[in-house]
C-alpha atoms as a PDB file:
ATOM      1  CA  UNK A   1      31.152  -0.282 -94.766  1.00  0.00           C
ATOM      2  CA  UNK A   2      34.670  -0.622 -96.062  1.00  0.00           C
ATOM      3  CA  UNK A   3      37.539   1.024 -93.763  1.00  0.00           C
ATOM      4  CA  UNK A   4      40.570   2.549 -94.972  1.00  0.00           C
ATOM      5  CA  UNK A   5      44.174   1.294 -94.797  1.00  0.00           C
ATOM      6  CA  UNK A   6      46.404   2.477 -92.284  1.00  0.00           C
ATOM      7  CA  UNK A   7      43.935   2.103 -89.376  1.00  0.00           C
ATOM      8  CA  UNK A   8      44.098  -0.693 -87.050  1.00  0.00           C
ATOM      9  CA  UNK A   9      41.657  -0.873 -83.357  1.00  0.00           C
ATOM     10  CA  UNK A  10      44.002  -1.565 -80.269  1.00  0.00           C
ATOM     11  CA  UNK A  11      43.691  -1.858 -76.747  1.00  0.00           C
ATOM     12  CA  UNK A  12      45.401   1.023 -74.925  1.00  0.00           C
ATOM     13  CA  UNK A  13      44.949   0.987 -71.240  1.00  0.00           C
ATOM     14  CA  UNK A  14      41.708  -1.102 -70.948  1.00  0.00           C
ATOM     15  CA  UNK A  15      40.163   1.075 -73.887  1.00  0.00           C
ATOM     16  CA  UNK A  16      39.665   0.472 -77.639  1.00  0.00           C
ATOM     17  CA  UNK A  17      40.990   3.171 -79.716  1.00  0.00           C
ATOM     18  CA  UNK A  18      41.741   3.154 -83.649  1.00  0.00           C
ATOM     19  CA  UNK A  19      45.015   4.734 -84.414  1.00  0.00           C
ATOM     20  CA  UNK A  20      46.666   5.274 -87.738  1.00  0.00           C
ATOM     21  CA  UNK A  21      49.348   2.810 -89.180  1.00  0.00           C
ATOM     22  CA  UNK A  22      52.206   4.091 -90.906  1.00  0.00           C
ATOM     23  CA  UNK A  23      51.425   6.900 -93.389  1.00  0.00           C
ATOM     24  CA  UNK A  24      48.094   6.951 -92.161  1.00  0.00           C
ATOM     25  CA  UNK A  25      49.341   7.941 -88.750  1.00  0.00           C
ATOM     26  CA  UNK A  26      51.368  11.215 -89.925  1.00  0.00           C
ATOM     27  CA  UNK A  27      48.380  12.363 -91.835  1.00  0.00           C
ATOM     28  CA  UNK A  28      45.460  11.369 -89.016  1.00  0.00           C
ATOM     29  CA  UNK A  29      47.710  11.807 -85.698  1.00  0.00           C
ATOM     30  CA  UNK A  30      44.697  11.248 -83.192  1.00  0.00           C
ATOM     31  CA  UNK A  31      43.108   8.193 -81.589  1.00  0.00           C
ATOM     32  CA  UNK A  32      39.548   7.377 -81.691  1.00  0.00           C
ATOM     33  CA  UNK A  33      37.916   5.729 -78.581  1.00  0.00           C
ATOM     34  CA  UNK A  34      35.259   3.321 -78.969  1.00  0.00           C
ATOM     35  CA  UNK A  35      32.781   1.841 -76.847  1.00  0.00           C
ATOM     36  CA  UNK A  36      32.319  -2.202 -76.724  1.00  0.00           C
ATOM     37  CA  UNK A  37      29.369  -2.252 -79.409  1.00  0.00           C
ATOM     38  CA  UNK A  38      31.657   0.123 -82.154  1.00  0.00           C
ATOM     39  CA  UNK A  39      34.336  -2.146 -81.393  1.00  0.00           C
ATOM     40  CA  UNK A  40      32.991  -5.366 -82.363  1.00  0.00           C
ATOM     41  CA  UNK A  41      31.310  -3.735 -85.224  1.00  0.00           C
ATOM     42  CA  UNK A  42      35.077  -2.241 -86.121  1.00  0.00           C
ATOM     43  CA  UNK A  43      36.157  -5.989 -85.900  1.00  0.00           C
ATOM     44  CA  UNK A  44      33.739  -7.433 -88.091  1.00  0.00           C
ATOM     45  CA  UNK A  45      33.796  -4.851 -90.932  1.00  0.00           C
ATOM     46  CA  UNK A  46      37.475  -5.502 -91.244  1.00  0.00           C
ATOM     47  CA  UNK A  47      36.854  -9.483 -92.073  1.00  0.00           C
END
């Protein structure tokens, strides 16, 4: 799994969301919850 630039997983008020980086937010403009399990696997496909 590779995962494209621009996209970085935060915490935003006790939840993990993915949200778009500079260009990558103007062109995606959402936020993607996750649950615990996506977020760790989030975390380790970006090492």
């Amino acid at each position: 799994m590779r995962i494209k630039n621009g996209f970085v997983l935060r915490e935003v008020c006790g939840e993990q969301v993915i949200m778009g980086e500079g260009i990558g937010a103007l062109d995606f403009g959402k936020l993607l919850c996750l649950n615990e399990t996506a977020a760790v696997l989030w975390s380790a496909a970006v090492k």
